[in-house]
C-alpha atoms as a PDB file:
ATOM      1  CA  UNK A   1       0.000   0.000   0.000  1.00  0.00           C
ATOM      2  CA  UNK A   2       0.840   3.737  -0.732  1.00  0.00           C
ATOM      3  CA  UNK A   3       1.496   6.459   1.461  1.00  0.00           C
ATOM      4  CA  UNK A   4      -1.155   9.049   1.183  1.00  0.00           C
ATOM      5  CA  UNK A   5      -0.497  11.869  -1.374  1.00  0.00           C
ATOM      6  CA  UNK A   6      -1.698  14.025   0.902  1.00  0.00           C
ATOM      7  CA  UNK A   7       0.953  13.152   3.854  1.00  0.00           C
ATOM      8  CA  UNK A   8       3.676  13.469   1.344  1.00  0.00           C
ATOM      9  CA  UNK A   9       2.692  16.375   0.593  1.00  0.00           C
ATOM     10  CA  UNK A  10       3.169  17.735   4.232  1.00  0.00           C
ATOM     11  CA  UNK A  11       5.542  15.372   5.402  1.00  0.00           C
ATOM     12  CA  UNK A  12       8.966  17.355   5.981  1.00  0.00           C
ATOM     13  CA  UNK A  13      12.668  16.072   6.971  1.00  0.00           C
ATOM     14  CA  UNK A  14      12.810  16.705  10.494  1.00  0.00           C
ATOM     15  CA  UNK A  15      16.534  17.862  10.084  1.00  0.00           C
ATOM     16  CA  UNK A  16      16.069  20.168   6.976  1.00  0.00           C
ATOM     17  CA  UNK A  17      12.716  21.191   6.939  1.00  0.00           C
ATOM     18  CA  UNK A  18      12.277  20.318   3.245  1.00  0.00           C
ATOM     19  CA  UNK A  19      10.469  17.878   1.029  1.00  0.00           C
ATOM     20  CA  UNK A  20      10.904  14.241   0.601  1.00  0.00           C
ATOM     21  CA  UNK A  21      10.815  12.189  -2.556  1.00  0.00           C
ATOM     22  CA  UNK A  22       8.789   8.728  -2.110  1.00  0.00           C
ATOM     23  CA  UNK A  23      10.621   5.672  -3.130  1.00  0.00           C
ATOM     24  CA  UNK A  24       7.911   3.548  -2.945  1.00  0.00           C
ATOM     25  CA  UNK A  25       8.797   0.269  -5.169  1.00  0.00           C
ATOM     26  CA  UNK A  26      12.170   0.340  -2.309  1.00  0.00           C
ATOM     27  CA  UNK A  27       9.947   1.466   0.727  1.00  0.00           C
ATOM     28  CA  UNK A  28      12.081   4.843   1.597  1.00  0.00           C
ATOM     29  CA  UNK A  29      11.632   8.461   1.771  1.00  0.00           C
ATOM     30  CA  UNK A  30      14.784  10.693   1.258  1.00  0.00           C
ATOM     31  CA  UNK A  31      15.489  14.277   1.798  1.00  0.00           C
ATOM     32  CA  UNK A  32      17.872  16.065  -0.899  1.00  0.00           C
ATOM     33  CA  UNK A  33      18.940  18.889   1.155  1.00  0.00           C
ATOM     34  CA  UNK A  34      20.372  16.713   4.333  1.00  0.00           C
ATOM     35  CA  UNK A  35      20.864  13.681   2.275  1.00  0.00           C
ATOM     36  CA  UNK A  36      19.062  11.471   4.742  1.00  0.00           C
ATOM     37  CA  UNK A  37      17.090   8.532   3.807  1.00  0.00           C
ATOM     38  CA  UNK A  38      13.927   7.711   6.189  1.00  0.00           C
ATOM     39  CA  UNK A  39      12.636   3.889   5.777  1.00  0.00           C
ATOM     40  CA  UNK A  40       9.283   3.234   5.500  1.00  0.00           C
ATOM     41  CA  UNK A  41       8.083   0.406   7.800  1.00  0.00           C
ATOM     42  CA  UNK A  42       4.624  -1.192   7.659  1.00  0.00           C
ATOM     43  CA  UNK A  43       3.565   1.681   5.460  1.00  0.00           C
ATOM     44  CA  UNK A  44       4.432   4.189   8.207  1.00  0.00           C
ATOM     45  CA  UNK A  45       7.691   6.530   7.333  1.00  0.00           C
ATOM     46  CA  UNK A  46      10.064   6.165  10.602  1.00  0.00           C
ATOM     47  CA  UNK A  47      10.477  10.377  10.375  1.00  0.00           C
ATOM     48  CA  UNK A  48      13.696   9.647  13.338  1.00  0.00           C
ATOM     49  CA  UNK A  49      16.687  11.771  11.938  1.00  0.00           C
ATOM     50  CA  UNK A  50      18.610   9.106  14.970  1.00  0.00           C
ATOM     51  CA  UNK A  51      17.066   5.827  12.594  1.00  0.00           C
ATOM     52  CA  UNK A  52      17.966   7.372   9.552  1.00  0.00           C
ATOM     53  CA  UNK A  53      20.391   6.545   7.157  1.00  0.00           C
ATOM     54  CA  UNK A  54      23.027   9.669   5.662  1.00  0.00           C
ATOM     55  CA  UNK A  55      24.295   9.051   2.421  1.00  0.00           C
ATOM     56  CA  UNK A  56      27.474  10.448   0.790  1.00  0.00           C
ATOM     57  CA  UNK A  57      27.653  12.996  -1.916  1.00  0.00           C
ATOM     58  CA  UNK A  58      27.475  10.283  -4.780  1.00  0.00           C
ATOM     59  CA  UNK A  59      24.953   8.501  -2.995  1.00  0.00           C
ATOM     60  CA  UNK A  60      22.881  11.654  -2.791  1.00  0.00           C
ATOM     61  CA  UNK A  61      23.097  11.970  -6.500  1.00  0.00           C
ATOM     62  CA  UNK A  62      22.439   8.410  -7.564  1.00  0.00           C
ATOM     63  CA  UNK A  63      19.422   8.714  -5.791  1.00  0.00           C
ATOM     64  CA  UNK A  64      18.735  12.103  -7.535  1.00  0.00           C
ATOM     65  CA  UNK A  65      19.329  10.784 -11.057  1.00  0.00           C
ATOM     66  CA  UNK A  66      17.016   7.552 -10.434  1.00  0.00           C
ATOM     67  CA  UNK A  67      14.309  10.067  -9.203  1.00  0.00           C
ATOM     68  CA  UNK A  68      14.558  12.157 -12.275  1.00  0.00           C
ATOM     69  CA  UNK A  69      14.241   8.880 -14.320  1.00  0.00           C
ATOM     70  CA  UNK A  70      10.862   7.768 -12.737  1.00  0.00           C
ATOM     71  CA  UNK A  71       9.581  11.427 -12.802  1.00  0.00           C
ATOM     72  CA  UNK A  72       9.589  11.591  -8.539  1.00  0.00           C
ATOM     73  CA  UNK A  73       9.758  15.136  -7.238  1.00  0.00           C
ATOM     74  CA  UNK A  74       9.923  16.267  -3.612  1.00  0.00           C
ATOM     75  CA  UNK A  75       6.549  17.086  -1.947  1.00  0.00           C
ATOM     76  CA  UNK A  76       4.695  14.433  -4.541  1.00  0.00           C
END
């Protein structure tokens, strides 16, 4: 099941303050501007900056490419 379009719409990094981009296929949400990656559990995102993953640089922007691919956008 699918997070609700609505709650991505207002769901925020708790570190940053910004949008998230839905991985849904993996079962993640990840934040751009703090490159942090929140897992989604049971269909509930874990919104813990402590329980969440930081990625490198490159990371960040493999994860940025594959979002452009599949036409994900923060907020959506």
């Amino acid at each position: 099941m699918a997070l609700d379009p609505e709650l991505l719409r207002i769901l925020r990094c708790p570190r940053a303050r910004a949008p998230l981009i839905y991985f849904e296929d993996e079962g993640f949400l990840f934040c751009p501007e703090s490159r942090l990656r929140y897992e989604v559990r049971d269909d509930v995102p874990v919104m813990l900056v402590e329980e969440a993953t930081e990625l490198d640089e490159a990371a960040s922007r493999e994860l940025l490419e594959r979002a452009r691919e599949r036409g994900l956008s923060a907020g959506t």
